[in-house]
PDB file of N, CA and C in Angstrom:
ATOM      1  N   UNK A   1       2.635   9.927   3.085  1.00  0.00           N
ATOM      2  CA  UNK A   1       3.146  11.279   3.094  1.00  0.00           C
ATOM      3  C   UNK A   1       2.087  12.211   3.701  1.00  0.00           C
ATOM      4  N   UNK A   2       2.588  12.970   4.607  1.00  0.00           N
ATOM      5  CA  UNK A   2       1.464  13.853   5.081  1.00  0.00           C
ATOM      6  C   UNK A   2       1.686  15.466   4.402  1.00  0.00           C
ATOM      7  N   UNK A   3       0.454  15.871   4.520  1.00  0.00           N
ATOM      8  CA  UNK A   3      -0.249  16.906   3.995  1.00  0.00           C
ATOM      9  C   UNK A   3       0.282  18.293   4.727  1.00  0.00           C
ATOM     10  N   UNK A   4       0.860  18.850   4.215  1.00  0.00           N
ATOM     11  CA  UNK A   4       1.284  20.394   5.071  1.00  0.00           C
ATOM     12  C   UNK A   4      -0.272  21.151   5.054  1.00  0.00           C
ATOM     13  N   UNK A   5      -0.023  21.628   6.671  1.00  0.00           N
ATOM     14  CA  UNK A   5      -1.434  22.526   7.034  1.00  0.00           C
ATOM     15  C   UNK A   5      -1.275  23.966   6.178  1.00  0.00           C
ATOM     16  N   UNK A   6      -2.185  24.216   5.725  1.00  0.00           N
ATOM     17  CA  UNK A   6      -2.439  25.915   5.304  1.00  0.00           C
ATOM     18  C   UNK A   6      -2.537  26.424   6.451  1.00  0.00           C
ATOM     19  N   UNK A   7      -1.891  27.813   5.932  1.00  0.00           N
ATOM     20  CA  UNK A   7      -1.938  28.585   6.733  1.00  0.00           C
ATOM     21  C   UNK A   7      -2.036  30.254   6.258  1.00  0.00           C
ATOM     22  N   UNK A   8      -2.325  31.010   6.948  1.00  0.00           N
ATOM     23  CA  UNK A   8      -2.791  31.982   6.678  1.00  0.00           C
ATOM     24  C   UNK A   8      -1.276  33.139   7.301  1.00  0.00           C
ATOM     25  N   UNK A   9      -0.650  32.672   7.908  1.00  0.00           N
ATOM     26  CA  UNK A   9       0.557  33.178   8.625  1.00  0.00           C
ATOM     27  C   UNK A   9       1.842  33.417   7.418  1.00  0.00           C
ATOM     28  N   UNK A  10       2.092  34.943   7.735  1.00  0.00           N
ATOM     29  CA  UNK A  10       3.191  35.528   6.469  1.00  0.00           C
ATOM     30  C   UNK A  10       4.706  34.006   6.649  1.00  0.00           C
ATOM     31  N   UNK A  11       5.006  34.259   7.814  1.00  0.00           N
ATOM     32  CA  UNK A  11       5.816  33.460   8.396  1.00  0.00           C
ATOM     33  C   UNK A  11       6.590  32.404   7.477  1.00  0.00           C
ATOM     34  N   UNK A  12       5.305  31.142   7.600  1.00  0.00           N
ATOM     35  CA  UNK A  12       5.464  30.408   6.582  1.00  0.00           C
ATOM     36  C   UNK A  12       6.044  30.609   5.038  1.00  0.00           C
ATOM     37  N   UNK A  13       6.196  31.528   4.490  1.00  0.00           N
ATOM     38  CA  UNK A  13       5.860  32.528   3.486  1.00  0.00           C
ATOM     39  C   UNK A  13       6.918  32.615   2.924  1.00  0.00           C
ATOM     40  N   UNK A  14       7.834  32.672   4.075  1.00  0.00           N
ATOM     41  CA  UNK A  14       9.361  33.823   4.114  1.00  0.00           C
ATOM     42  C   UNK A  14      10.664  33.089   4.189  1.00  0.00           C
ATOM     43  N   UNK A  15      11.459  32.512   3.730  1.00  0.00           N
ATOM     44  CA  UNK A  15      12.023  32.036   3.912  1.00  0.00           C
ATOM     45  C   UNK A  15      13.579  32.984   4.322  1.00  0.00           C
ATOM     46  N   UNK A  16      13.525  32.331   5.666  1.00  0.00           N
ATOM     47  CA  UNK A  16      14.661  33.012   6.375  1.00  0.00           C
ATOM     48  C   UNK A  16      16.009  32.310   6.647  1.00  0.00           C
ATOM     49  N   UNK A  17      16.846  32.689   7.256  1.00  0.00           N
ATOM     50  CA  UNK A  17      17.957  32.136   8.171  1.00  0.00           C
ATOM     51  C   UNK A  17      17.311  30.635   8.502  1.00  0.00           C
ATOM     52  N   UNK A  18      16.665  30.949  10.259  1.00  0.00           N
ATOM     53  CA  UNK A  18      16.314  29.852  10.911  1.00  0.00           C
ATOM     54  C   UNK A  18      14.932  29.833  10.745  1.00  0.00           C
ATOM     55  N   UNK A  19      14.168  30.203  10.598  1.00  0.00           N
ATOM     56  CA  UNK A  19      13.010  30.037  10.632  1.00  0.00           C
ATOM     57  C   UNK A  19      12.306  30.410  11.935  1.00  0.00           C
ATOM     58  N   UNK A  20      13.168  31.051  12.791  1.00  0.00           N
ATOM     59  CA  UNK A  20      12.423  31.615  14.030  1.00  0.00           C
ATOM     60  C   UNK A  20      11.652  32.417  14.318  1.00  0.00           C
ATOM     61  N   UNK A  21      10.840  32.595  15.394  1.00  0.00           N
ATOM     62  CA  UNK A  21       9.979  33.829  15.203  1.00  0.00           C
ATOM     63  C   UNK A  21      10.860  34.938  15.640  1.00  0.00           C
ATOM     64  N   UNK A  22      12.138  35.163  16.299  1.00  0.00           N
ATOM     65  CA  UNK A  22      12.784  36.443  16.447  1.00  0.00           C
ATOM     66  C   UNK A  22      13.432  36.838  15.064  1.00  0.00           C
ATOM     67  N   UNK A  23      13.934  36.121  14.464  1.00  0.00           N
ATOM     68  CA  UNK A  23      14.487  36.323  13.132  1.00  0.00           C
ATOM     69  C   UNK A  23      13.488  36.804  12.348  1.00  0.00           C
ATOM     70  N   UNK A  24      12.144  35.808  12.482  1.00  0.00           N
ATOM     71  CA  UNK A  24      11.123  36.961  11.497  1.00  0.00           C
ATOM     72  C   UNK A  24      11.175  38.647  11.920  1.00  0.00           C
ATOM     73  N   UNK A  25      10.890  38.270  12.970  1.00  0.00           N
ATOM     74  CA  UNK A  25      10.235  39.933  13.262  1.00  0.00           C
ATOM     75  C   UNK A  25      11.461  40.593  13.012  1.00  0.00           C
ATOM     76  N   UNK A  26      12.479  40.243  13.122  1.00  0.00           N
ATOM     77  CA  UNK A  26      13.934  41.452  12.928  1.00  0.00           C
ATOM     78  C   UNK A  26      13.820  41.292  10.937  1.00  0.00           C
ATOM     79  N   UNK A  27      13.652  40.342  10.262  1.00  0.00           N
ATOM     80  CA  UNK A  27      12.915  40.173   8.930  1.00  0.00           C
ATOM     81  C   UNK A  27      12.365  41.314   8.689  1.00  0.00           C
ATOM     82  N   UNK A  28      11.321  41.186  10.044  1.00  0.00           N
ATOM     83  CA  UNK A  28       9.941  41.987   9.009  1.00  0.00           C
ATOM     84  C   UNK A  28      10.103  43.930   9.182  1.00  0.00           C
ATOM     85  N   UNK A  29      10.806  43.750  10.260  1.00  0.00           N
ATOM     86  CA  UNK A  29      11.159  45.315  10.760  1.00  0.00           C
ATOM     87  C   UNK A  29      12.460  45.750   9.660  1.00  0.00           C
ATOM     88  N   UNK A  30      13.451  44.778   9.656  1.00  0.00           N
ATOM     89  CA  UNK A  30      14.191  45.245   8.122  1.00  0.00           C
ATOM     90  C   UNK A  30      13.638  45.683   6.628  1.00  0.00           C
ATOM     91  N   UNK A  31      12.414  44.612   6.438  1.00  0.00           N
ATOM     92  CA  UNK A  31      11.687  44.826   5.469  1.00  0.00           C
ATOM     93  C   UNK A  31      10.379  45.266   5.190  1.00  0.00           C
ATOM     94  N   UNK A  32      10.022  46.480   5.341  1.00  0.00           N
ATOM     95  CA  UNK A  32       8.872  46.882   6.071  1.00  0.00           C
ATOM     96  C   UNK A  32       7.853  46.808   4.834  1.00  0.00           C
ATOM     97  N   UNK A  33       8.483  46.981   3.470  1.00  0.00           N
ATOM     98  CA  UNK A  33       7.696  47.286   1.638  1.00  0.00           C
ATOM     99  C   UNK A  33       7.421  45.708   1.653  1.00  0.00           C
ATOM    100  N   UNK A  34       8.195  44.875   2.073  1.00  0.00           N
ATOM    101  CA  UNK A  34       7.700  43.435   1.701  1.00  0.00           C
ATOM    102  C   UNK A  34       6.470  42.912   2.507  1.00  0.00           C
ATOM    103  N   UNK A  35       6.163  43.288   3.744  1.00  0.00           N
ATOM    104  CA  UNK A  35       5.421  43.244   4.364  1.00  0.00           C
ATOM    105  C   UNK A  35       4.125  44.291   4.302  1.00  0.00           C
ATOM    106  N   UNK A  36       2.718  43.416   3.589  1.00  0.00           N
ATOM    107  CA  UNK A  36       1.540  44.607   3.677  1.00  0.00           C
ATOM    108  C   UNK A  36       0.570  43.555   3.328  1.00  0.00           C
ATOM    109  N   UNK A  37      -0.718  44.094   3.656  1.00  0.00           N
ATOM    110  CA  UNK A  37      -1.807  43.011   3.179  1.00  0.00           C
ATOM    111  C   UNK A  37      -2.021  42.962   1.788  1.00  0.00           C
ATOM    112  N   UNK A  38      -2.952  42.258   1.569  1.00  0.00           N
ATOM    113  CA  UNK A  38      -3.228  41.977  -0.263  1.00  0.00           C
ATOM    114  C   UNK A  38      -3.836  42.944  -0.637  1.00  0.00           C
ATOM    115  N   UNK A  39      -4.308  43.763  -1.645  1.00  0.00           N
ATOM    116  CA  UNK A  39      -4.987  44.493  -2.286  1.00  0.00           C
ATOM    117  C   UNK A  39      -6.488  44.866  -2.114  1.00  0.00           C
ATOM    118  N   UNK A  40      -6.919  42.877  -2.144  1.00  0.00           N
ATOM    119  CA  UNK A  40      -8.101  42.388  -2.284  1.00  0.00           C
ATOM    120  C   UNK A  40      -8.421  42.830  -0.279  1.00  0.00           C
ATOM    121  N   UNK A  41      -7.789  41.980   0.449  1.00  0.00           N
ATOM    122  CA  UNK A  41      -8.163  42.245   1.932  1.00  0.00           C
ATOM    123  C   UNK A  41      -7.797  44.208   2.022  1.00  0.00           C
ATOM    124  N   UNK A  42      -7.389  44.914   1.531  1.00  0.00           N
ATOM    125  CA  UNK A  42      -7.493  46.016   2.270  1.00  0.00           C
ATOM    126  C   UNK A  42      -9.010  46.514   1.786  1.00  0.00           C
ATOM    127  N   UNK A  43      -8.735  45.879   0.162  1.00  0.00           N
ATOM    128  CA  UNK A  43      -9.951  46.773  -0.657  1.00  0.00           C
ATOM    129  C   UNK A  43     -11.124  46.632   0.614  1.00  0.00           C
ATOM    130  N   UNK A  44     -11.110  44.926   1.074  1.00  0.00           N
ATOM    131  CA  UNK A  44     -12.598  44.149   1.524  1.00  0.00           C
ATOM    132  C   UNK A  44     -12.703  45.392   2.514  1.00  0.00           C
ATOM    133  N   UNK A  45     -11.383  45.784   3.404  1.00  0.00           N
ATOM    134  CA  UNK A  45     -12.134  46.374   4.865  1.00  0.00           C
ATOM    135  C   UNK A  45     -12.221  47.722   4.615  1.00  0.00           C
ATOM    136  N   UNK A  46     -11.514  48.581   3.472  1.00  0.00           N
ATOM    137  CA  UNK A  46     -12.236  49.946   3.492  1.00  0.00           C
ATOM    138  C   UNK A  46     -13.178  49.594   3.159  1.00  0.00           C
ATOM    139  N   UNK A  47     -13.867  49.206   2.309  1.00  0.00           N
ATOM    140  CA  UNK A  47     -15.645  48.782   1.943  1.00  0.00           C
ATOM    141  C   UNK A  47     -16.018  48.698   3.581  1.00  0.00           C
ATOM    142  N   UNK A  48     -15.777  47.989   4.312  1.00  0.00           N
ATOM    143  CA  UNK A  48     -16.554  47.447   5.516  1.00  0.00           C
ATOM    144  C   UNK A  48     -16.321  48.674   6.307  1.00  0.00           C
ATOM    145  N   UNK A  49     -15.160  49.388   6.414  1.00  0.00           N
ATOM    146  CA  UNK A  49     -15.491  50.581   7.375  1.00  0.00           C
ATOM    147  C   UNK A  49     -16.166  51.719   6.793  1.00  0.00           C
ATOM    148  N   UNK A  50     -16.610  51.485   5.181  1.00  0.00           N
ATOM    149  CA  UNK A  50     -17.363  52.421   4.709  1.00  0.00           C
ATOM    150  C   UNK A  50     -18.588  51.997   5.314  1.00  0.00           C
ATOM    151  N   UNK A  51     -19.314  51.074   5.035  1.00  0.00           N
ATOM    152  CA  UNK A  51     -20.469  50.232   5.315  1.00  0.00           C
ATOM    153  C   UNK A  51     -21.027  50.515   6.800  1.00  0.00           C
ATOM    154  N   UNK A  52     -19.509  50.523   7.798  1.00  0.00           N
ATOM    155  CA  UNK A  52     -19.938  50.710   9.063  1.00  0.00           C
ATOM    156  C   UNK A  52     -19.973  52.086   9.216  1.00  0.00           C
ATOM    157  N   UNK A  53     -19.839  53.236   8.801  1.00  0.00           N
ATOM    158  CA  UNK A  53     -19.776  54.560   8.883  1.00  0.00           C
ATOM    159  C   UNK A  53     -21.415  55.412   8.436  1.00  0.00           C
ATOM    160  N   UNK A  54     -21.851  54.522   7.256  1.00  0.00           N
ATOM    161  CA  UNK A  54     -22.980  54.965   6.747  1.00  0.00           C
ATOM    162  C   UNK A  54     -24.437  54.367   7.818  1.00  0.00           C
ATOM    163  N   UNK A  55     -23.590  53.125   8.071  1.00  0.00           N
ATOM    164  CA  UNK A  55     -24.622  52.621   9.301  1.00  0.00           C
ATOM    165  C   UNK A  55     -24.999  53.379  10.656  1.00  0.00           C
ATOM    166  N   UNK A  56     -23.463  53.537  11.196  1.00  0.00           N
ATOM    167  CA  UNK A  56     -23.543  54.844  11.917  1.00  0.00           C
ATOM    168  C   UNK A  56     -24.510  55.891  11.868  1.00  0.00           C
ATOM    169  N   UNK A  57     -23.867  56.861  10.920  1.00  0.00           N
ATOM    170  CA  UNK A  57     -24.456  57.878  10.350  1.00  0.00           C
ATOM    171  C   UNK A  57     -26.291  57.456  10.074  1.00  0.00           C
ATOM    172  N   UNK A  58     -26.638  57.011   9.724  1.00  0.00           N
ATOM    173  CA  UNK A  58     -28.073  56.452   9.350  1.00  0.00           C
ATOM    174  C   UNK A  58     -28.685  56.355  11.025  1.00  0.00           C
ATOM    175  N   UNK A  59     -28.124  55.605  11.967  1.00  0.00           N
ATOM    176  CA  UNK A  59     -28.548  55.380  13.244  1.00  0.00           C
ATOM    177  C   UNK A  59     -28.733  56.296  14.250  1.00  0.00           C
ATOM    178  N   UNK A  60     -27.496  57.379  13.926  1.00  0.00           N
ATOM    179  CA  UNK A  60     -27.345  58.969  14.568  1.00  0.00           C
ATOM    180  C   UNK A  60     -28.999  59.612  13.736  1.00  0.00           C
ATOM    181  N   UNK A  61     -28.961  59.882  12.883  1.00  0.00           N
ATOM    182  CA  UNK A  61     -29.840  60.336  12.089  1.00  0.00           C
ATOM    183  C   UNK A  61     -31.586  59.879  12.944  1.00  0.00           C
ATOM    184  N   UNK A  62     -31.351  59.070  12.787  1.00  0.00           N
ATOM    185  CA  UNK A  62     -32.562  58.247  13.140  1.00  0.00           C
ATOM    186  C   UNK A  62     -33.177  58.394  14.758  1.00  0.00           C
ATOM    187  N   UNK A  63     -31.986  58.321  15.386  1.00  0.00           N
ATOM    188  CA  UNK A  63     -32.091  58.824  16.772  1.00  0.00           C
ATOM    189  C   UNK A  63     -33.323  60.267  17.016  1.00  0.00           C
ATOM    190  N   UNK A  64     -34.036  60.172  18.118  1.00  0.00           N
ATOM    191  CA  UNK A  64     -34.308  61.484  18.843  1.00  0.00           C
ATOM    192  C   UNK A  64     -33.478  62.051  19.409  1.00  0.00           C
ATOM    193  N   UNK A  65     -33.542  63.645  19.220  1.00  0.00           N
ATOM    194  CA  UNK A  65     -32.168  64.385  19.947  1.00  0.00           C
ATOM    195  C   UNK A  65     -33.062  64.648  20.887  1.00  0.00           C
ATOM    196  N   UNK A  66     -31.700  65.053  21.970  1.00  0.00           N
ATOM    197  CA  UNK A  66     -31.979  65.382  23.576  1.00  0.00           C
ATOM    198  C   UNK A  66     -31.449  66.666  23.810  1.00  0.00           C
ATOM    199  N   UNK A  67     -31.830  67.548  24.642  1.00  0.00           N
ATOM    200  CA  UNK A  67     -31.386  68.687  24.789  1.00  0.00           C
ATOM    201  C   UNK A  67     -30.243  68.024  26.315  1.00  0.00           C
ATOM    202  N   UNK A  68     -28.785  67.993  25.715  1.00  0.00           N
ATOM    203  CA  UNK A  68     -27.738  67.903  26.910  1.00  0.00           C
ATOM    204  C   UNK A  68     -27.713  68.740  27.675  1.00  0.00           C
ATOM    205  N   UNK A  69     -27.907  70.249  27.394  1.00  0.00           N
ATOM    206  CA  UNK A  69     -27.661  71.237  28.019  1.00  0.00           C
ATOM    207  C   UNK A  69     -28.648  71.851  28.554  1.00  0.00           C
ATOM    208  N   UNK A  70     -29.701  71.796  29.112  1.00  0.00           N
ATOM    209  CA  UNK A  70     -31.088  72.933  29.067  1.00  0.00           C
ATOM    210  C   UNK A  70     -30.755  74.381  29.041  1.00  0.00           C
ATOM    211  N   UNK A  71     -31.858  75.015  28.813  1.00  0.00           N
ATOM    212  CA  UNK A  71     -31.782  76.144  28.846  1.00  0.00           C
ATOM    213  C   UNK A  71     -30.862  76.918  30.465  1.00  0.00           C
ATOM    214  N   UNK A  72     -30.167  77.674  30.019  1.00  0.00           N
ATOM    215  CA  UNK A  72     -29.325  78.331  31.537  1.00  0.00           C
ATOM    216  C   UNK A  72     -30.210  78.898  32.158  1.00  0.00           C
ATOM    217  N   UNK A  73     -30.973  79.589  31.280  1.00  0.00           N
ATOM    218  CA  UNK A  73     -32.010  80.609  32.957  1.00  0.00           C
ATOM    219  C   UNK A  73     -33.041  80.226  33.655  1.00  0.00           C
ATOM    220  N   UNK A  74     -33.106  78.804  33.256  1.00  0.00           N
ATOM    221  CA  UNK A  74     -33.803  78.036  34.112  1.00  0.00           C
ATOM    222  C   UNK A  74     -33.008  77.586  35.945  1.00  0.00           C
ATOM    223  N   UNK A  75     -31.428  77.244  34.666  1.00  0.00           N
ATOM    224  CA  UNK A  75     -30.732  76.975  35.429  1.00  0.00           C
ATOM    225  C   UNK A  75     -30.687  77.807  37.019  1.00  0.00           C
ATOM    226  N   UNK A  76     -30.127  79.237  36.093  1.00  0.00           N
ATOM    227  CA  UNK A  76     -29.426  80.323  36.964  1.00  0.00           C
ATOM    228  C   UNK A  76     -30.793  80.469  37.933  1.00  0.00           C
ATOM    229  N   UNK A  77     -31.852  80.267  37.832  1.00  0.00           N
ATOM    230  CA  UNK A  77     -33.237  80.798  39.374  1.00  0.00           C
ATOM    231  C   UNK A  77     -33.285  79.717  40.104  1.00  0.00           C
ATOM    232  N   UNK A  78     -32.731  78.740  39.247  1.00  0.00           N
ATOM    233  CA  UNK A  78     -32.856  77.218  40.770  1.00  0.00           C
ATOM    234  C   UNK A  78     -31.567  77.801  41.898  1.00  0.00           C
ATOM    235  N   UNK A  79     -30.708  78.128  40.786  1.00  0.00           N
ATOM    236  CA  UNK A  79     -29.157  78.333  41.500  1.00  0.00           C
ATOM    237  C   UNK A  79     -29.241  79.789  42.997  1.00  0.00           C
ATOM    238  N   UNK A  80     -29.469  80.620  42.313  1.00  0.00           N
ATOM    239  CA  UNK A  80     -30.241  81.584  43.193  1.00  0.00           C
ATOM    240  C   UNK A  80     -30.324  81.743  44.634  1.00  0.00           C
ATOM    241  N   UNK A  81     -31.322  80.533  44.653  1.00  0.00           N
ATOM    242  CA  UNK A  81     -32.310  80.377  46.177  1.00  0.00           C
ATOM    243  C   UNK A  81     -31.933  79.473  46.407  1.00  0.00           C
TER     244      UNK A  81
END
């Protein structure tokens, strides 16, 4: 007897009509509340886009600033002549 593969795919999941992938997706667009990630995976990635935000922020921080703009009236006497 062989071993059914795991899978990570809702698909499998759902038991439909035919089991097709057009039937899912007309499935999943009918049923939009049945369809959402787990609790645990949303919790994991707001943590991780928190994580990546503070990293951010810490790296901006850390940076030397540059003056983008220089001063204009330097500008305006080159412009001049």
């Amino acid at each position: 007897m062989t071993r059914r593969k795991k899978t990570r795919s809702l698909a499998d999941k759902v038991t439909i009509r035919t089991g097709r992938r057009k039937d899912y997706k007309q499935w999943r667009h009918d049923n939009p509340n049945e369809v959402a990630s787990s609790r645990r995976f949303a919790a994991k990635k707001q943590d991780q886009r928190k994580q990546q935000a503070a990293r951010k922020l810490e790296r901006m921080q850390q940076a030397q600033s540059i003056d983008i703009h220089p001063e204009k009236s330097s500008r305006s006497d080159n412009e001049g002549k």
